[in-house]
N, C-alpha and C. Protein backbone atom coordinates (compact mmCIF):
# COMPACT_ATOMS: atom_id res chain seq x y z
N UNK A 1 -1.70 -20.25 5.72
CA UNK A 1 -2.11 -19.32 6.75
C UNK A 1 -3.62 -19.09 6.64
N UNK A 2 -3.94 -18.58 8.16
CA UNK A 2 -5.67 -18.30 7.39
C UNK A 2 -5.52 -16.89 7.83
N UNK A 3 -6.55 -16.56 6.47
CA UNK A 3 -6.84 -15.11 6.39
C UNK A 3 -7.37 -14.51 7.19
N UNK A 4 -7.55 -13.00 7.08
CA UNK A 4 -8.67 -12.14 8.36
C UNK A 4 -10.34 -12.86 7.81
N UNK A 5 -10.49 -12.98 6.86
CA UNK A 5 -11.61 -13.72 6.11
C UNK A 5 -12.31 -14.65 6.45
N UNK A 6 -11.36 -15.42 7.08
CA UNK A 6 -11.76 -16.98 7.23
C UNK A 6 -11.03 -17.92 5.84
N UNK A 7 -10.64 -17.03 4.98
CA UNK A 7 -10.31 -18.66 4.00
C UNK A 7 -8.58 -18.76 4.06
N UNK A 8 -7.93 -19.74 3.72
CA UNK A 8 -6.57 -19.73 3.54
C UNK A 8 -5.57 -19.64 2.59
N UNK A 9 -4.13 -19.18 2.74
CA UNK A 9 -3.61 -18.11 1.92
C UNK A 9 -2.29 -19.55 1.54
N UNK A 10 -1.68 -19.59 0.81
CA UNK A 10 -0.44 -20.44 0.90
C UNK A 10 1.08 -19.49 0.00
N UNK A 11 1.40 -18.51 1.10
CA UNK A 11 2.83 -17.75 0.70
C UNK A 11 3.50 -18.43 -0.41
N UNK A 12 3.76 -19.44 -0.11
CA UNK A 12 4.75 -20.32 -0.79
C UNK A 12 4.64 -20.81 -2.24
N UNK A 13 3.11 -20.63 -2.39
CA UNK A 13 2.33 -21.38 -3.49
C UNK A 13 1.35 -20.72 -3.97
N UNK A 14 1.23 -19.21 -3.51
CA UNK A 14 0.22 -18.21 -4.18
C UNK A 14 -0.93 -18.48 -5.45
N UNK A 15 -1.82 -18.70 -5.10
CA UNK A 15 -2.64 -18.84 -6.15
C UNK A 15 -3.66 -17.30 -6.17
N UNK A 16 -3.83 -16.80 -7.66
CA UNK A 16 -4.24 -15.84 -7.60
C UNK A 16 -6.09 -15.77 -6.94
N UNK A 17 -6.58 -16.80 -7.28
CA UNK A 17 -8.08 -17.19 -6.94
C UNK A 17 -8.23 -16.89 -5.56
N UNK A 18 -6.96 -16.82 -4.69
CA UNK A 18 -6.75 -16.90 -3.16
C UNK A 18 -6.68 -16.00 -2.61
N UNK A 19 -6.48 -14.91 -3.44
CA UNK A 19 -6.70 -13.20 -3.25
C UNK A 19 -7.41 -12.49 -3.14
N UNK A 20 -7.77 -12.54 -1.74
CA UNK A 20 -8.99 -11.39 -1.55
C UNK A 20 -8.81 -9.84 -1.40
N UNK A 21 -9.27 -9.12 -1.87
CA UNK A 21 -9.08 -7.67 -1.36
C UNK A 21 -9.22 -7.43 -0.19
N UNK A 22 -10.38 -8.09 0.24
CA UNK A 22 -11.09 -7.54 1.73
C UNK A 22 -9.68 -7.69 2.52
N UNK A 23 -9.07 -8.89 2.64
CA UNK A 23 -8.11 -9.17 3.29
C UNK A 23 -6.71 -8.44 2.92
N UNK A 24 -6.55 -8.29 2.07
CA UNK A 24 -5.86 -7.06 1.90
C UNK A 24 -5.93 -5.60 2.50
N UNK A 25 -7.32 -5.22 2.50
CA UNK A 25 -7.47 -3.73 2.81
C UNK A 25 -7.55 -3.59 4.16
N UNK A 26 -7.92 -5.08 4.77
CA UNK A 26 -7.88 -5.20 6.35
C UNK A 26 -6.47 -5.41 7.17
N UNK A 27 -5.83 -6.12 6.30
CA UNK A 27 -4.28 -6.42 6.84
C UNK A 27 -3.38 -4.50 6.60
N UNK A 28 -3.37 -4.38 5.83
CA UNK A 28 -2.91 -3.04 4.95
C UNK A 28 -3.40 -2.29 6.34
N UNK A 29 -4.84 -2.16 6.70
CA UNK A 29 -5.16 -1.32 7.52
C UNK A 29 -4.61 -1.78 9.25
N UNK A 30 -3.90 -2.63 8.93
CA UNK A 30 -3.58 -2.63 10.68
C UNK A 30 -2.14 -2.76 10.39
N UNK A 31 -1.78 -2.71 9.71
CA UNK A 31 -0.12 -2.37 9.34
C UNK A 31 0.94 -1.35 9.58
N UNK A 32 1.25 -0.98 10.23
CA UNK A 32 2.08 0.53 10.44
C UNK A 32 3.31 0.38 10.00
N UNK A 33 3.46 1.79 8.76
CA UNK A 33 4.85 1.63 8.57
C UNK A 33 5.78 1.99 9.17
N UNK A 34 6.84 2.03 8.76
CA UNK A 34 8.20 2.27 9.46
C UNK A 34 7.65 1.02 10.67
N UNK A 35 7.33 -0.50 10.56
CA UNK A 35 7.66 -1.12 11.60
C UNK A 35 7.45 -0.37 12.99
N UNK A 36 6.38 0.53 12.96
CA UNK A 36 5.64 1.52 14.14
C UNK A 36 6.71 2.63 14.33
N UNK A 37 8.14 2.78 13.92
CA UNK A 37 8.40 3.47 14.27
C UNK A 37 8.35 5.65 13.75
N UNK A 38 7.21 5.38 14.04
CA UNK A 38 5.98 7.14 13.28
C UNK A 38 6.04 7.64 14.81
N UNK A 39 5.59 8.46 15.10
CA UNK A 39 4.78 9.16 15.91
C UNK A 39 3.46 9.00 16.35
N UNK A 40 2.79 8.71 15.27
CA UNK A 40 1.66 8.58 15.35
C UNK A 40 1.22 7.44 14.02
N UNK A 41 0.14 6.53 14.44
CA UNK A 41 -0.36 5.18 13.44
C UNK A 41 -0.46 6.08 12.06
N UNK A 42 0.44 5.12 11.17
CA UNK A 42 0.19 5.27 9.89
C UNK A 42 0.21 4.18 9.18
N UNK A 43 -0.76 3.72 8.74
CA UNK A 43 -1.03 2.72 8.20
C UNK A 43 -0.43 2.55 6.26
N UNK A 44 0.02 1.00 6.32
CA UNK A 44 0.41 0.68 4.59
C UNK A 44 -0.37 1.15 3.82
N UNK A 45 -1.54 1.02 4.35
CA UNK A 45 -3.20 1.00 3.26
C UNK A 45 -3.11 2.83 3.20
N UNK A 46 -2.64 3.27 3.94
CA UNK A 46 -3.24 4.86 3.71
C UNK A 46 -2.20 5.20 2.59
N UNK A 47 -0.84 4.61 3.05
CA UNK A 47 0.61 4.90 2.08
C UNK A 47 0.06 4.50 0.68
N UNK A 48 -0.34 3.20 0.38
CA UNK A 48 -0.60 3.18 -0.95
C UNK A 48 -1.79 4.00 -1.38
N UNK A 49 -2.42 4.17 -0.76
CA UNK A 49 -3.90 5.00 -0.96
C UNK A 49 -3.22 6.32 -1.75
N UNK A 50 -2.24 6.79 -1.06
CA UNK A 50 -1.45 8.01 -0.80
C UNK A 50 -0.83 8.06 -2.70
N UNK A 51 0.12 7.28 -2.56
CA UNK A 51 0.80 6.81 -3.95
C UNK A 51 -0.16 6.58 -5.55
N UNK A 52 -1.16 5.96 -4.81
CA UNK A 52 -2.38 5.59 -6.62
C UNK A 52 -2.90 6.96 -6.66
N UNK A 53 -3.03 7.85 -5.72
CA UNK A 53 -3.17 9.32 -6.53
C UNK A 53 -2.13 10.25 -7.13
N UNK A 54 -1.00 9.89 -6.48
CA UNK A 54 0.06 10.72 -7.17
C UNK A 54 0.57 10.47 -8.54
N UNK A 55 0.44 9.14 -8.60
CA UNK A 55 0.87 8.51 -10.24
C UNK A 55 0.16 9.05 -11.12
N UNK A 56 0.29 8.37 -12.46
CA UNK A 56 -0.37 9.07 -13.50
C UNK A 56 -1.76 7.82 -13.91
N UNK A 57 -2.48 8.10 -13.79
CA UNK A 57 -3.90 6.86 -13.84
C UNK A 57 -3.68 5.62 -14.39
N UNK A 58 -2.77 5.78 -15.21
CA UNK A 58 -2.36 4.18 -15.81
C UNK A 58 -1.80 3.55 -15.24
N UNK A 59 -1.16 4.15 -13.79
CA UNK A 59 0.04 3.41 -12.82
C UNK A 59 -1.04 3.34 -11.79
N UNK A 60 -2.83 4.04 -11.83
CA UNK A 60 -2.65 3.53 -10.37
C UNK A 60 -2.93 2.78 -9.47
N UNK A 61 -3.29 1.75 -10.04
CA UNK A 61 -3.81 0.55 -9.37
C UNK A 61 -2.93 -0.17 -9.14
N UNK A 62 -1.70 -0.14 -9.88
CA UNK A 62 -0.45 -0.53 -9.65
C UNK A 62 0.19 0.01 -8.18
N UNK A 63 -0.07 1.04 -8.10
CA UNK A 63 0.73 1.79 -6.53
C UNK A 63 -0.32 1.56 -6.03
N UNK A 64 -1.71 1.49 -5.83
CA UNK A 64 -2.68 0.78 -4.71
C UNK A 64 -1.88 -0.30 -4.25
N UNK A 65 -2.01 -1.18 -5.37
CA UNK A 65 -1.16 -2.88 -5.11
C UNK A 65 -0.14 -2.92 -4.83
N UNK A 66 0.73 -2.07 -4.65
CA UNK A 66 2.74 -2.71 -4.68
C UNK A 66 2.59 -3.07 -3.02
N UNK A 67 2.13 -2.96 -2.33
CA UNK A 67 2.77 -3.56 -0.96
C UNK A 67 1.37 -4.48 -0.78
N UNK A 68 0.27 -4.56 -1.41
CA UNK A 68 -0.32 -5.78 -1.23
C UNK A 68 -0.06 -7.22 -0.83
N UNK A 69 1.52 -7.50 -0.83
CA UNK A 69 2.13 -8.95 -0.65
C UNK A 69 2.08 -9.07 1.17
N UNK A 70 2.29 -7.84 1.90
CA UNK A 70 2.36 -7.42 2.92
C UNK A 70 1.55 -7.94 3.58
N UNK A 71 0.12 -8.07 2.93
CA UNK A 71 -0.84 -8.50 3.69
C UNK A 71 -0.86 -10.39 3.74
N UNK A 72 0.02 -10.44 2.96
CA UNK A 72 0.25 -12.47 3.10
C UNK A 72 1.55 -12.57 3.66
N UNK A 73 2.70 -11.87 3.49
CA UNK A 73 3.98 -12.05 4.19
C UNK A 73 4.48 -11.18 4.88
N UNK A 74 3.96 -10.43 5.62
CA UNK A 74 4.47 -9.26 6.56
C UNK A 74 5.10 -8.18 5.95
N UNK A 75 5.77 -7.46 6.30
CA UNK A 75 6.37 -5.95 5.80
C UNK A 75 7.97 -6.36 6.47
N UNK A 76 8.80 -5.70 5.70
CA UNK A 76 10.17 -6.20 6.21
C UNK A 76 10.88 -4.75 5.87
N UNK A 77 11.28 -4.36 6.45
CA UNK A 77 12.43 -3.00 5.83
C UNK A 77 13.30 -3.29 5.12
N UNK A 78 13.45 -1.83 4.26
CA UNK A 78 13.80 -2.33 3.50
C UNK A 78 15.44 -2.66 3.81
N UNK A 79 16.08 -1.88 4.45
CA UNK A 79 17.99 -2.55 4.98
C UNK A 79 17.80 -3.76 5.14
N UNK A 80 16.90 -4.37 5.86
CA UNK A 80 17.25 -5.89 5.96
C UNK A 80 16.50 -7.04 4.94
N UNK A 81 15.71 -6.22 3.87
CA UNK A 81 14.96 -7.00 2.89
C UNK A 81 16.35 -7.59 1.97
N UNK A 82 17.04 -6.72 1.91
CA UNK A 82 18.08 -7.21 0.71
C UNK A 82 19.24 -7.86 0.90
N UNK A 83 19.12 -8.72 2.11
CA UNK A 83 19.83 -9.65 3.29
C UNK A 83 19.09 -10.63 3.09
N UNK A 84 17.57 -10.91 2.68
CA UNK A 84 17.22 -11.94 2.76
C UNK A 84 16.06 -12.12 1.84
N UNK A 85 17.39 -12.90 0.74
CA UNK A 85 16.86 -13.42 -0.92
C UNK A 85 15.24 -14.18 -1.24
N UNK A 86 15.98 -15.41 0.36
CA UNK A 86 14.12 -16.22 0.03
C UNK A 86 12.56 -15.41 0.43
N UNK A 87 12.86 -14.35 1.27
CA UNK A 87 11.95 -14.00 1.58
C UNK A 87 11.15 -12.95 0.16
N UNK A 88 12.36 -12.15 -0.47
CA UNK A 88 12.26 -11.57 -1.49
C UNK A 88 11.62 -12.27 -2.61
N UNK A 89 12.24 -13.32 -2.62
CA UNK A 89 11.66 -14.32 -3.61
C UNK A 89 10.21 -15.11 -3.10
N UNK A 90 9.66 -15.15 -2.20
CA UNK A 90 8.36 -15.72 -1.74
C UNK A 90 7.60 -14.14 -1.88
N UNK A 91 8.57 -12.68 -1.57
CA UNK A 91 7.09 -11.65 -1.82
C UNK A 91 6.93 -12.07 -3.54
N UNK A 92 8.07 -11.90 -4.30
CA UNK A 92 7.72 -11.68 -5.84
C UNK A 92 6.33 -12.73 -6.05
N UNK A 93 6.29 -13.97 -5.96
CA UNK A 93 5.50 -15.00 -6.14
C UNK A 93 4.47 -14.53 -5.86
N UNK A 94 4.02 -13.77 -4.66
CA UNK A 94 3.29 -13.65 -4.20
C UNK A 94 2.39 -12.66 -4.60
N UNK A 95 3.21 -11.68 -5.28
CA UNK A 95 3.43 -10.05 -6.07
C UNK A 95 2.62 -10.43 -7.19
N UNK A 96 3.13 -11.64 -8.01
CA UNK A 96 2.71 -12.18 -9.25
C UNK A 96 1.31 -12.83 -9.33
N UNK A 97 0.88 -13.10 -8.27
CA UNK A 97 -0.30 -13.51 -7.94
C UNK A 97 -1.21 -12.64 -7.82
N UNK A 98 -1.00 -11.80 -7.22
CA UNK A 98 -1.84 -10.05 -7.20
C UNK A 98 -1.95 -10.28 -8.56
N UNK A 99 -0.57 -9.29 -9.43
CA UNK A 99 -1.18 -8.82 -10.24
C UNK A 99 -1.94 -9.56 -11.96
N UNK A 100 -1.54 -11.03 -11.38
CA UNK A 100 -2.36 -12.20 -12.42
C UNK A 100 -3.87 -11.74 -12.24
N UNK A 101 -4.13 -11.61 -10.96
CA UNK A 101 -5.60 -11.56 -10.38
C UNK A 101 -5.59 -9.95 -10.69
N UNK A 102 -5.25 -9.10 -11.27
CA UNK A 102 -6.04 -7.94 -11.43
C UNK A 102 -5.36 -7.51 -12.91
N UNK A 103 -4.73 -8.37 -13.61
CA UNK A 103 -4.47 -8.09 -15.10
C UNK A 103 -3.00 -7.18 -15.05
N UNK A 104 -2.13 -7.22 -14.33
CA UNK A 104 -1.19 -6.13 -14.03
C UNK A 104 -0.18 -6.64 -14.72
N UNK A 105 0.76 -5.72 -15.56
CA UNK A 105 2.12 -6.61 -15.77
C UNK A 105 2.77 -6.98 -14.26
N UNK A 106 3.63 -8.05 -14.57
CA UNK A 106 4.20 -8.27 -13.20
C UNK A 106 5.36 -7.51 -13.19
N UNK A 107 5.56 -7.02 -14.15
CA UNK A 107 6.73 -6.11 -13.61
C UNK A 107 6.41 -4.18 -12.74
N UNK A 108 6.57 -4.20 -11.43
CA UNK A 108 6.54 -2.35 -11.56
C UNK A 108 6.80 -1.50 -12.37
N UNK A 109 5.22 -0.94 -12.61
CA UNK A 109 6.27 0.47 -13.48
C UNK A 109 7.37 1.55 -12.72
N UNK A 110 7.92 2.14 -13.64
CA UNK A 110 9.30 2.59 -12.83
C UNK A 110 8.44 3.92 -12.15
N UNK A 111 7.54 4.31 -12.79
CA UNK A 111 6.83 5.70 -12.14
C UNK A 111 6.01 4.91 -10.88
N UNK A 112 6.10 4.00 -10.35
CA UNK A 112 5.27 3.40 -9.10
C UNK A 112 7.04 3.33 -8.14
N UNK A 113 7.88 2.64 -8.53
CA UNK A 113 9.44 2.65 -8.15
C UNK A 113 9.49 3.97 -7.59
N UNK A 114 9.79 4.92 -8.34
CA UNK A 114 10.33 5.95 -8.38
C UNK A 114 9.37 7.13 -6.97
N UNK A 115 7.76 7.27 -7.06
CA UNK A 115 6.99 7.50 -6.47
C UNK A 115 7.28 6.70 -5.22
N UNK A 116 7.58 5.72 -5.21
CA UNK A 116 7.21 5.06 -3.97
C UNK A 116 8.82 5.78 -2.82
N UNK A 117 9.97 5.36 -3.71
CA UNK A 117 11.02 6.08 -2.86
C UNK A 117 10.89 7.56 -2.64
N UNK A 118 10.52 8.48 -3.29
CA UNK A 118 10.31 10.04 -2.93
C UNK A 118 9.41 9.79 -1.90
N UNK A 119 7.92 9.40 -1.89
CA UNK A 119 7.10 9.58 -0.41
C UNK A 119 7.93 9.40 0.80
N UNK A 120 8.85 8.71 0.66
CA UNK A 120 9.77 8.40 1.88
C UNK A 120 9.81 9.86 2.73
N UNK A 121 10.34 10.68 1.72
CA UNK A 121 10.85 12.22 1.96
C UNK A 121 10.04 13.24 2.84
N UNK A 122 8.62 12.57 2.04
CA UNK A 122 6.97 13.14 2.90
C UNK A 122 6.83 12.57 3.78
N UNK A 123 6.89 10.97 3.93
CA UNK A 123 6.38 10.62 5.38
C UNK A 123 7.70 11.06 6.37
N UNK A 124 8.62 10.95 6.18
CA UNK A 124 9.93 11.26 7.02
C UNK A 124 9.51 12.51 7.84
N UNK A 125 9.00 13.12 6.39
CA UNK A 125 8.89 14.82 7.43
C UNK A 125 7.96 14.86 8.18
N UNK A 126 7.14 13.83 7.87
CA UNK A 126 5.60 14.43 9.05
C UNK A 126 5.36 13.22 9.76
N UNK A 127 6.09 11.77 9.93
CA UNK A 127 6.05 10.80 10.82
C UNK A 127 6.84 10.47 11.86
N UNK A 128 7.98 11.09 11.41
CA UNK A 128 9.35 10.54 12.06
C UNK A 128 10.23 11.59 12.90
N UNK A 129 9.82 11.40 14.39
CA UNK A 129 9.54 12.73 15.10
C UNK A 129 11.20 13.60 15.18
N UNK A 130 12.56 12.51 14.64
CA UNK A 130 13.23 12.92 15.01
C UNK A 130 14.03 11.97 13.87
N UNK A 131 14.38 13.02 13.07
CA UNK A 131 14.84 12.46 11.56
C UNK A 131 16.04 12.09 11.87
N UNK A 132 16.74 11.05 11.72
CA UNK A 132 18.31 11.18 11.67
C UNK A 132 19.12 11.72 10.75
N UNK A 133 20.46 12.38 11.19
CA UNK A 133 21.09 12.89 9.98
C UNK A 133 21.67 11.79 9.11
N UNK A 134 22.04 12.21 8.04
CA UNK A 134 23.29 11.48 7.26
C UNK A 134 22.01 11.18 6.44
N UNK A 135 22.23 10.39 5.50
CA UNK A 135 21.57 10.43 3.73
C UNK A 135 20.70 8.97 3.51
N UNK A 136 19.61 9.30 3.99
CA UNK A 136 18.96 7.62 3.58
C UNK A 136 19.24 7.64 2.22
N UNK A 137 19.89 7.87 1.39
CA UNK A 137 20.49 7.20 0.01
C UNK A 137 19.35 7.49 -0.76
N UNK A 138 18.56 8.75 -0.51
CA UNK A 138 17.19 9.48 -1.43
C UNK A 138 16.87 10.38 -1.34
N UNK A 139 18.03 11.55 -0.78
CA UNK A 139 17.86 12.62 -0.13
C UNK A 139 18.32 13.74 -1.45
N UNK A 140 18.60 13.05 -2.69
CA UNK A 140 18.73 13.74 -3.75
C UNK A 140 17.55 13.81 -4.69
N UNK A 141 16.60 13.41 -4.23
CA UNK A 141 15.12 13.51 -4.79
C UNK A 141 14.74 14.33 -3.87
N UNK A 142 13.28 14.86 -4.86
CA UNK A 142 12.32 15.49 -4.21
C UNK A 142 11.11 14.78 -3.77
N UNK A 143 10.82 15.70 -2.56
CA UNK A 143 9.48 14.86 -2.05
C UNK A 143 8.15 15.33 -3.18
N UNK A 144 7.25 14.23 -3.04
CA UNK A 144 6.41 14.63 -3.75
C UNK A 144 5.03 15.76 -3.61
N UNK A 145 4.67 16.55 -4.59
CA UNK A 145 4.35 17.80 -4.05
C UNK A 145 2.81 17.54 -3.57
N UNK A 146 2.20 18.79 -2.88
CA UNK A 146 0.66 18.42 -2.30
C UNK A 146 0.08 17.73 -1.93
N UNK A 147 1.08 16.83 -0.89
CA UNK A 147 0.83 15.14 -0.19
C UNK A 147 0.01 15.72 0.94
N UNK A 148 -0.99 15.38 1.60
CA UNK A 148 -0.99 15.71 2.70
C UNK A 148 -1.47 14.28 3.58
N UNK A 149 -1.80 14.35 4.85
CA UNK A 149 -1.82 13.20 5.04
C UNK A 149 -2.94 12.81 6.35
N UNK A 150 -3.68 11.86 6.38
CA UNK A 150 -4.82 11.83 7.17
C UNK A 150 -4.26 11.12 8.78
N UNK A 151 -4.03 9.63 8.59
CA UNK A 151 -3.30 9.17 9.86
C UNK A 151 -4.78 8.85 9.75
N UNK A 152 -5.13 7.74 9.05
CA UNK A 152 -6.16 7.29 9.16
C UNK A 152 -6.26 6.14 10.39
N UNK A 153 -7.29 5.56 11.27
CA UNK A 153 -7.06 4.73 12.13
C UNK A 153 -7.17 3.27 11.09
N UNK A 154 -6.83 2.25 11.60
CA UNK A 154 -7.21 0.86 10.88
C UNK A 154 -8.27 0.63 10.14
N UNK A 155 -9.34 0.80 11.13
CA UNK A 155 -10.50 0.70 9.86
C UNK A 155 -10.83 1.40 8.51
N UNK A 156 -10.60 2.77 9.11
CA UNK A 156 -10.88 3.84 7.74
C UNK A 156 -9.87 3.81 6.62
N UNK A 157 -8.86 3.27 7.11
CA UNK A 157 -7.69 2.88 6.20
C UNK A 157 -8.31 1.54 5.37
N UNK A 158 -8.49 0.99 6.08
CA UNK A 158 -8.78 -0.05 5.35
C UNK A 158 -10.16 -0.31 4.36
N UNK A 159 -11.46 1.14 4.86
CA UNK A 159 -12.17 1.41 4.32
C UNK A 159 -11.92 1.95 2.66
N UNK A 160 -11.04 2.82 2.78
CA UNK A 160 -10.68 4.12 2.06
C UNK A 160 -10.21 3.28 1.05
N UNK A 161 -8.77 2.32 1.36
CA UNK A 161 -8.07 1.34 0.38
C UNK A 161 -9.06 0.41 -0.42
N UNK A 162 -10.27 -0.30 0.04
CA UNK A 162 -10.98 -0.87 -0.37
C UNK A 162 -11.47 0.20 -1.12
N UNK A 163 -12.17 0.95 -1.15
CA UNK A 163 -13.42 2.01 -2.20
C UNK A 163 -12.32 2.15 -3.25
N UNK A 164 -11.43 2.64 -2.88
CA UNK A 164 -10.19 3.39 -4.06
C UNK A 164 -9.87 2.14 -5.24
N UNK A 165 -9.69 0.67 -4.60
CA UNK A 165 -9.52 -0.35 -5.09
C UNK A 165 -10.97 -0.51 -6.11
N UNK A 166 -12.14 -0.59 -6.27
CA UNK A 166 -13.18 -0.86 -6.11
C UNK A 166 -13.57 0.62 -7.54
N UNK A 167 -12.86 1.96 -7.17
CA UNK A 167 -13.21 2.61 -8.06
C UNK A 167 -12.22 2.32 -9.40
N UNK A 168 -11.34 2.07 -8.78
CA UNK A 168 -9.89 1.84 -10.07
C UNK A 168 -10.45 0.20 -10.86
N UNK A 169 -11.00 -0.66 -10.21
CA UNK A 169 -10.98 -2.28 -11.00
C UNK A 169 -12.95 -1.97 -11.38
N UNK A 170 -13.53 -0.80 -11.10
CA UNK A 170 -15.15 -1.34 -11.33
C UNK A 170 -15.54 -1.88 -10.80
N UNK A 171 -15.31 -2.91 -9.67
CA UNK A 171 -15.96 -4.07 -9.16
C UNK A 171 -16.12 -3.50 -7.94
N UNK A 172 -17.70 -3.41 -7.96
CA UNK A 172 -18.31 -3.00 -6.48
C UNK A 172 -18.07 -3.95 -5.35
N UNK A 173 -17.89 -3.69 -3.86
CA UNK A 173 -17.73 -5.19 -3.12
C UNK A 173 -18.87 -4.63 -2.15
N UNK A 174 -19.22 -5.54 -1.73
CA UNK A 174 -20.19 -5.05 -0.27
C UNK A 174 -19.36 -4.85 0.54
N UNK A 175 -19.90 -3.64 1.50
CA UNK A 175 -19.16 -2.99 2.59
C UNK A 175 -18.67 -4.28 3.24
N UNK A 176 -17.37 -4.62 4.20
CA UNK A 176 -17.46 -5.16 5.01
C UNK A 176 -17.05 -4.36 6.54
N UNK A 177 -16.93 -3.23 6.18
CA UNK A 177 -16.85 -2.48 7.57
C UNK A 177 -18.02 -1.85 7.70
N UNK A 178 -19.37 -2.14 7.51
CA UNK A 178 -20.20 -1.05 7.98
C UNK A 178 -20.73 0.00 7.76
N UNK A 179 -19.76 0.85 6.93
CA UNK A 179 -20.22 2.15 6.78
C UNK A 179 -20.45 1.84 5.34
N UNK A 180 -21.47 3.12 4.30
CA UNK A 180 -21.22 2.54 3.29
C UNK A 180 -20.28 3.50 2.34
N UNK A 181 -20.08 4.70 3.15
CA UNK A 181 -18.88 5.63 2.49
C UNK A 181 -18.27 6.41 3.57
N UNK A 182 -16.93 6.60 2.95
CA UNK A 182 -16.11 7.81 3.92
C UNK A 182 -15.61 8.89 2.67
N UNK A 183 -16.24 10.11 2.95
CA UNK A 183 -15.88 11.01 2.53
C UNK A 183 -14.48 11.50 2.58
N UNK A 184 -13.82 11.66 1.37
CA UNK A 184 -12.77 12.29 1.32
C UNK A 184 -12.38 13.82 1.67
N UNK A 185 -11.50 14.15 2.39
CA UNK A 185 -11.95 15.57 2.40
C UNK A 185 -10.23 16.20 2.34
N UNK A 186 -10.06 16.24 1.39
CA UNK A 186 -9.23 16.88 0.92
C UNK A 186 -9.21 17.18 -0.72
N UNK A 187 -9.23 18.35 -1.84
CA UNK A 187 -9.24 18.67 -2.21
C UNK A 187 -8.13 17.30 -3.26
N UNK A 188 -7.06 17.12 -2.44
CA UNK A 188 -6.08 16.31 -2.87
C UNK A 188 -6.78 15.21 -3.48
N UNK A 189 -7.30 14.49 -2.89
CA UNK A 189 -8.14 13.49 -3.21
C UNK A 189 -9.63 13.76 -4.22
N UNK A 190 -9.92 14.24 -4.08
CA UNK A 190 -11.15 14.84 -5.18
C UNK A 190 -10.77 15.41 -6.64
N UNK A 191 -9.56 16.01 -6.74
CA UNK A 191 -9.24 16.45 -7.90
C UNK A 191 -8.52 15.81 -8.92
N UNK A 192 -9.34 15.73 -9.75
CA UNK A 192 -9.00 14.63 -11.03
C UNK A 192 -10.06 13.28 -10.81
N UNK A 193 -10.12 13.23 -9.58
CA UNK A 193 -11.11 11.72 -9.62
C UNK A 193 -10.74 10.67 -10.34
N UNK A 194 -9.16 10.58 -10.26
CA UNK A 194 -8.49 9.56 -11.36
C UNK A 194 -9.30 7.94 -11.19
């Protein structure tokens, strides 16, 4: 496939050298979860943005990255992800390639697992204009506390995911959107400066 970049990606055959962030934070940023079905654009890139602050600093570049594969093989829900093995098996490969390229065990930590199903609970309540009843099978967890949430547009999402990436690995990148910062403005985000 070719990237938003210009260079090309091979799903099938992931090489970690082939991993760009930029293209990540750009795909991430035009991504909407729930398969658009929000209220309003919410982008992957803001969700993980969302998640590497809630963890505990050793997890969080790990929850930046967990849906990073997204940006080489699309986003699939999850009811029908576990219907279809090869695709599961082309994200892992793909998963493993990330985190070769940023030193990660390849396995999730369970506090990135665990974080990632509770946000469900948060975005549900403030994306999903008309919750259905009956038990998405996580309704015995709690949502996670002092989430709040921007509804960033594509770019700034994809701005925000890049800097956050960039503060967690050290490695400065040159802007490729233009601006050379977006201020955070939530208290949420500023405190701890993990």
């Amino acid at each position: 496939m070719q990237t938003w970049s210009g260079g090309r990606f091979f799903p099938m055959d992931p090489n970690p050298d082939d991993i760009n962030p930029d293209d990540i934070a750009h795909a991430l940023g035009m991504l909407c979860r729930y398969n658009g079905h929000v209220d309003q654009f919410y982008s992957v890139a803001e969700h993980c943005l969302h998640l590497s602050y809630m963890v505990s600093p050793e997890n969080a570049l790990w929850a930046l990255l967990h849906d990073a594969t997204e940006a080489y093989v699309g986003d699939m829900i999850r009811p029908l992800k576990q219907h279809m093995p090869d695709y599961v098996a082309a994200e892992n490969r793909v998963m493993w390639a990330i985190c070769d390229k940023y030193g990660l065990d390849r396995k999730m930590p369970a506090q990135v697992r665990e974080y990632d199903t509770r946000i469900l609970l948060n975005e549900r309540e403030r994306f999903i204009t008309r919750a259905p009843g009956g038990d998405w099978g996580n309704d015995d967890l709690e949502p996670l506390p002092g989430l709040g949430f921007f509804a960033y547009g594509p770019a700034d999402a994809a701005r925000t995911w890049l800097r956050r990436l960039e503060h967690l690995t050290g490695v400065n990148r040159q802007d490729v959107y233009g601006e050379d910062d977006l201020a955070f403005t939530t208290a949420h985000h500023l405190k701890g400066n993990r």
